[in-house]
C-alpha atoms as a PDB file:
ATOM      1  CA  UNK A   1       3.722 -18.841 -14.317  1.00  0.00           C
ATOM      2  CA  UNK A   2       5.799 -16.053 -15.510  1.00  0.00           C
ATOM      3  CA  UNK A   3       8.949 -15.025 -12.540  1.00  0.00           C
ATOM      4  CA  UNK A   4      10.762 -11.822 -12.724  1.00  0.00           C
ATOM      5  CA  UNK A   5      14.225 -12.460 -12.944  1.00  0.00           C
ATOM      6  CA  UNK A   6      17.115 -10.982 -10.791  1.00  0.00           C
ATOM      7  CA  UNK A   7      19.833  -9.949 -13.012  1.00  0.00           C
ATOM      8  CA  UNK A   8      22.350  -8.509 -10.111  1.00  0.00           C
ATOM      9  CA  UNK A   9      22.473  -6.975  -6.271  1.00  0.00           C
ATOM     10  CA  UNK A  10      24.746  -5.368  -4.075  1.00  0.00           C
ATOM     11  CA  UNK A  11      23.975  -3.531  -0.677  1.00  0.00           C
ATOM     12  CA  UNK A  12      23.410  -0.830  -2.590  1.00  0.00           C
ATOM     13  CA  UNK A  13      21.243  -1.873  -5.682  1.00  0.00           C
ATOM     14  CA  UNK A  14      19.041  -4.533  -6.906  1.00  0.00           C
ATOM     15  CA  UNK A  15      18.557  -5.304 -10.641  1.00  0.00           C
ATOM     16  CA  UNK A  16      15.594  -7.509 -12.176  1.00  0.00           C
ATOM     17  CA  UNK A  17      14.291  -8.461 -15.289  1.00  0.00           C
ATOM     18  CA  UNK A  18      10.529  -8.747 -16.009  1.00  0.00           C
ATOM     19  CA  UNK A  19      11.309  -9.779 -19.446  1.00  0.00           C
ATOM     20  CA  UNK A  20       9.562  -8.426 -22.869  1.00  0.00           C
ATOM     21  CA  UNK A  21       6.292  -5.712 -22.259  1.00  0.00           C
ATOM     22  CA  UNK A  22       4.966  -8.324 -24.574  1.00  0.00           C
ATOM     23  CA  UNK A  23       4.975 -10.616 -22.004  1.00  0.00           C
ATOM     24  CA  UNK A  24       3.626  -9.323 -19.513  1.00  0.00           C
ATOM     25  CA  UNK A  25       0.747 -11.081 -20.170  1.00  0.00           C
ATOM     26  CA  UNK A  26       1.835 -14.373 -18.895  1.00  0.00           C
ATOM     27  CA  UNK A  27       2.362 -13.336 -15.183  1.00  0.00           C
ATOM     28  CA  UNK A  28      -0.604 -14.160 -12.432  1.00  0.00           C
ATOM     29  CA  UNK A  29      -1.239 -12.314  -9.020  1.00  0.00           C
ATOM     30  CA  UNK A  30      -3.140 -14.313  -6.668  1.00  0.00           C
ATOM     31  CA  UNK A  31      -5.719 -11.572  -5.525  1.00  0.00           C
ATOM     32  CA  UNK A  32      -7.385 -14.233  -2.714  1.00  0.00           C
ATOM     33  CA  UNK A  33      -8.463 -17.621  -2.992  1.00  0.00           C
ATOM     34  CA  UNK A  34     -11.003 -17.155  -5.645  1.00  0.00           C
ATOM     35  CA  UNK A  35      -9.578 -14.718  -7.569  1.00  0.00           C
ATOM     36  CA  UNK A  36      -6.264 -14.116 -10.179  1.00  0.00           C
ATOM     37  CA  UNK A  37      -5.443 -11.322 -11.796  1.00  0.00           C
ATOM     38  CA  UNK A  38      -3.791 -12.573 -15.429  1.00  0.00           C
ATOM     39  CA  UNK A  39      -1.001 -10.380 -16.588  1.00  0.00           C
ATOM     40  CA  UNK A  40      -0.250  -7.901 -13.367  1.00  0.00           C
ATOM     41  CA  UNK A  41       3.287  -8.377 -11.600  1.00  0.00           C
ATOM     42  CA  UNK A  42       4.117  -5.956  -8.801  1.00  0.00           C
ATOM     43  CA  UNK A  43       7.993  -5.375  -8.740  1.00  0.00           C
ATOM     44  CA  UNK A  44       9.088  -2.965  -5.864  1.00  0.00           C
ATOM     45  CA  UNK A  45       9.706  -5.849  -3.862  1.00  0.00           C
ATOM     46  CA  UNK A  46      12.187  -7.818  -6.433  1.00  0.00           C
ATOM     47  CA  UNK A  47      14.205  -4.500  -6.088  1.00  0.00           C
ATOM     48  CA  UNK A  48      14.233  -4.149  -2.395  1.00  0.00           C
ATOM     49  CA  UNK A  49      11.738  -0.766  -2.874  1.00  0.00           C
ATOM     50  CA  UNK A  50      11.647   0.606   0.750  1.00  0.00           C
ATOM     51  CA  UNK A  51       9.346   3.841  -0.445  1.00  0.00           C
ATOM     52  CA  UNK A  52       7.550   2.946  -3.013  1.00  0.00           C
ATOM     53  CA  UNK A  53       5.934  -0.041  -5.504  1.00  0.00           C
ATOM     54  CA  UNK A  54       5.758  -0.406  -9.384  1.00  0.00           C
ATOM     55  CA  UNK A  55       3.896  -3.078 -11.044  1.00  0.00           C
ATOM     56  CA  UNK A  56       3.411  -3.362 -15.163  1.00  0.00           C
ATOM     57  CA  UNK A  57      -0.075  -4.641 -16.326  1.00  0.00           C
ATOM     58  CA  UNK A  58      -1.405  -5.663 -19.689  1.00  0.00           C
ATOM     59  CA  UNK A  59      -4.966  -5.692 -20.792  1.00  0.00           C
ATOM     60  CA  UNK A  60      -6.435  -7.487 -23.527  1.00  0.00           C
ATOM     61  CA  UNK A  61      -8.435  -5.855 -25.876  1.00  0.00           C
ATOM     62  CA  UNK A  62     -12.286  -5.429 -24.220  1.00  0.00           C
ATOM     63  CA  UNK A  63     -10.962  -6.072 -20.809  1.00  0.00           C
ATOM     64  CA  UNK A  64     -11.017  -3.616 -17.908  1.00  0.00           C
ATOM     65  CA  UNK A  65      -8.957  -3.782 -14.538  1.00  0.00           C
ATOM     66  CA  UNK A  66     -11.764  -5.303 -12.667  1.00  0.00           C
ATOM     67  CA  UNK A  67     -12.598  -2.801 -10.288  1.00  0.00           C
ATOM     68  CA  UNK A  68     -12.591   0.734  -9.243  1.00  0.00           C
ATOM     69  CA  UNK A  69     -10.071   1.504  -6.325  1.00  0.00           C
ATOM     70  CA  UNK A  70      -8.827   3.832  -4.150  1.00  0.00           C
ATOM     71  CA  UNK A  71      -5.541   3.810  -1.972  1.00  0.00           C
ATOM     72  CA  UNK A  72      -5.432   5.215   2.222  1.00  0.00           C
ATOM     73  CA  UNK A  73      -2.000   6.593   1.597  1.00  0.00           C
ATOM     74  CA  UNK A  74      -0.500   5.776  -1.823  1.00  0.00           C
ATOM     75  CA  UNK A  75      -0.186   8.613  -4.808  1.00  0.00           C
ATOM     76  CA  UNK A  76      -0.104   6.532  -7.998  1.00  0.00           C
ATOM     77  CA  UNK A  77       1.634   7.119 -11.327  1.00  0.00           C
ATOM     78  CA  UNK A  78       0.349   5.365 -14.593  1.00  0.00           C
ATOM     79  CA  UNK A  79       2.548   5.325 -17.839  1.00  0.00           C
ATOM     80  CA  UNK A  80       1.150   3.771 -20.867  1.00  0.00           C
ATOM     81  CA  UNK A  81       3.540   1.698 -22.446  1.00  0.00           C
ATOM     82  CA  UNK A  82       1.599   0.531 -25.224  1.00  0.00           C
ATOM     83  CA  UNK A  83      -1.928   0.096 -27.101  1.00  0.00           C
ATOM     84  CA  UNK A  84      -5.106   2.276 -25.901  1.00  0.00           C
ATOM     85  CA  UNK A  85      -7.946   2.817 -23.797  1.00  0.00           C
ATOM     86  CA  UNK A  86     -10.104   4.420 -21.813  1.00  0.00           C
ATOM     87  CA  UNK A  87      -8.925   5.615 -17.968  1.00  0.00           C
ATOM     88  CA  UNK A  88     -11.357   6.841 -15.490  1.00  0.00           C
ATOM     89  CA  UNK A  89     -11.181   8.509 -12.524  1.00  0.00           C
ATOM     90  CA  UNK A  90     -13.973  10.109  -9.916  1.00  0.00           C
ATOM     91  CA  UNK A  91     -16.330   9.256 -12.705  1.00  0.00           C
ATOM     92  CA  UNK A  92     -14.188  11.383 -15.468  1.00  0.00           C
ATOM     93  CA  UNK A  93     -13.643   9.519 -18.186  1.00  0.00           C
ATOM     94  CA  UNK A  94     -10.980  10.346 -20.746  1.00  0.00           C
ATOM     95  CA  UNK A  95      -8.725   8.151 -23.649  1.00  0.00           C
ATOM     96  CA  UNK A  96      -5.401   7.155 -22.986  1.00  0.00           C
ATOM     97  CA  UNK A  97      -2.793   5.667 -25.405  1.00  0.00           C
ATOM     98  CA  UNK A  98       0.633   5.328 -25.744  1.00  0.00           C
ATOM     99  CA  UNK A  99       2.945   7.864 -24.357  1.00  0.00           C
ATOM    100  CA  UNK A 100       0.054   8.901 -21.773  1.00  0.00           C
ATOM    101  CA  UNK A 101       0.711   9.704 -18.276  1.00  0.00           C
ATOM    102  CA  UNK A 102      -1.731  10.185 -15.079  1.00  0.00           C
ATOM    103  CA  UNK A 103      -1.225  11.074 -11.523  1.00  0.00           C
ATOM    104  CA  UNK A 104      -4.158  10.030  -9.082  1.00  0.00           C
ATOM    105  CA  UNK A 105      -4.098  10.935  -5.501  1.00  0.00           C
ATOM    106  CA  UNK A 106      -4.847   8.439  -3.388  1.00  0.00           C
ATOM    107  CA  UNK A 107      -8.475   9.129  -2.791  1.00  0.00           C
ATOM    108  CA  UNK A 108      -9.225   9.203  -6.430  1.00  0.00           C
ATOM    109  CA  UNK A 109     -11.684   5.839  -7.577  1.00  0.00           C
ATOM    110  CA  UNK A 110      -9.836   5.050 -10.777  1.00  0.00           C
ATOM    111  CA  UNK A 111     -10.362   2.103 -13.253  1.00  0.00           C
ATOM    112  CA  UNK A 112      -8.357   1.628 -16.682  1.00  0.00           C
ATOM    113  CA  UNK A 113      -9.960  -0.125 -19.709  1.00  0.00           C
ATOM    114  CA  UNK A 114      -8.367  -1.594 -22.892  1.00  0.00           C
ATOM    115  CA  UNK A 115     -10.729  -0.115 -25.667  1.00  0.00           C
ATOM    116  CA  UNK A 116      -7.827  -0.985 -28.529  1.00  0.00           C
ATOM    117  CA  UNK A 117      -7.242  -4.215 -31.078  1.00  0.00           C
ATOM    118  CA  UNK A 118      -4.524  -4.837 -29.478  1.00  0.00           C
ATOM    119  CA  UNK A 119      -2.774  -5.818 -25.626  1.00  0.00           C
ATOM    120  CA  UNK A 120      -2.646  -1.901 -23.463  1.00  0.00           C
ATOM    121  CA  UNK A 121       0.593  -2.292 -21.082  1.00  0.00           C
ATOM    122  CA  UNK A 122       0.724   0.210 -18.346  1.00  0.00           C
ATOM    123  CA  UNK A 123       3.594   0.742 -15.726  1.00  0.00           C
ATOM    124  CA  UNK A 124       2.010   1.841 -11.923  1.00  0.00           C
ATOM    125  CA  UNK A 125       4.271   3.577  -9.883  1.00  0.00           C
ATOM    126  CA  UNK A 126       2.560   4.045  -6.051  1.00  0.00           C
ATOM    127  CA  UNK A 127       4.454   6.293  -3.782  1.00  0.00           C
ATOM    128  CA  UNK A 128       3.168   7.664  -0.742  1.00  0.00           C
ATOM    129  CA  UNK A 129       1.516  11.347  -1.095  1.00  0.00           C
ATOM    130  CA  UNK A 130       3.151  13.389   0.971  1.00  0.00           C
ATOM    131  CA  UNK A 131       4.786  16.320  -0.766  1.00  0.00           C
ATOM    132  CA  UNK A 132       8.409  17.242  -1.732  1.00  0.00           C
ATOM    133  CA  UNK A 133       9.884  20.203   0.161  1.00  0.00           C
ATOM    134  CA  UNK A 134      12.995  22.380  -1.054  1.00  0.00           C
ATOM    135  CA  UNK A 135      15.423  19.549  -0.421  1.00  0.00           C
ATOM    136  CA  UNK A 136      13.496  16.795  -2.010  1.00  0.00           C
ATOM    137  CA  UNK A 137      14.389  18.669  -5.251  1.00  0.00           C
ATOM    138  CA  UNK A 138      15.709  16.285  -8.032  1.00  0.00           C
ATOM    139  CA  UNK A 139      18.225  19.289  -8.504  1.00  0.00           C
ATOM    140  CA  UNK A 140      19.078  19.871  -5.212  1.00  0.00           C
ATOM    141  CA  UNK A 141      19.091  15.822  -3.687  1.00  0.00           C
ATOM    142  CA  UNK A 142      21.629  14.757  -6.393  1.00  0.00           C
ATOM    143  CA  UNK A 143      25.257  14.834  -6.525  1.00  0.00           C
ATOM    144  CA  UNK A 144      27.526  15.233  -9.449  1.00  0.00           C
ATOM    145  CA  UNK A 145      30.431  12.859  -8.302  1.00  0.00           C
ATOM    146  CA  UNK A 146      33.740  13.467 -10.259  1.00  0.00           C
ATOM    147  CA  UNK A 147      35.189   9.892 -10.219  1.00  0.00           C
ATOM    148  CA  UNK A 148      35.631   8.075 -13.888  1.00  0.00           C
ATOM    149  CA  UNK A 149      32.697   5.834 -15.252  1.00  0.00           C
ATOM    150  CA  UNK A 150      34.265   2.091 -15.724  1.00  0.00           C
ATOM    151  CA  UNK A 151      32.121   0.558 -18.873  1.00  0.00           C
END
């Protein structure tokens, strides 16, 4: 079985490898004792995540994610990374391909299938849905720090 790789960490930062999107196939979640889920490896842990999770996932052509679900507190994120498909949510459903991105509360039942010829890859990013206010702004939590870069 497929292991993500850590590449470096300090007590500020993790870095991991997950390897090629084309092989993202080869990992295995244990789902319970009967059942694995074949090319699905959740990440946020690897990098020491404390407020949200990311997984990648790749489907092979005709197969679907297995089941519709919902989350009790989680927004999610889905970025296709590669082939095409079919993504359905509260019954909607709509085609997704490459470059496509959808946000699904966490009460939404959502589902992905791969409808292509070849592997979809998808990167889930789950956050908890509780909004931004003024100071969660990406343009007013940053800071510009004037010290040299050191490639």
């Amino acid at each position: 079985m497929k292991q993500i790789q850590t590449i470096a960490q300090g007590a500020n930062f993790a870095a991991v490898n997950v390897g090629k999107i084309s092989e993202i196939i080869e990992y295995e979640l244990p789902m319970g004792p009967d059942f694995t889920l074949h090319g699905k490896v959740f990440a946020g842990q690897a990098v020491g995540a404390v407020a949200s999770e990311f997984s990648f996932q790749t489907l092979v052509p005709g197969q679907d994610s297995g089941f519709l679900h919902t989350h009790k507190t989680h927004e999610e994120l889905y970025f296709i990374l590669r082939g095409e498909g079919l993504y359905q949510v509260d019954g909607e459903v709509f085609p997704v391909s490459e470059g496509s991105v959808i946000r699904v509360s966490p009460a939404g039942k959502r589902a992905l299938k791969n409808t292509g010829s070849s592997n979809l890859t998808m990167l889930c990013v789950q956050y908890k849905a509780t909004p931004f206010t003024a100071d969660d702004s990406p343009m007013t939590d940053g800071n510009i720090l004037q010290e040299p870069l050191n490639w």
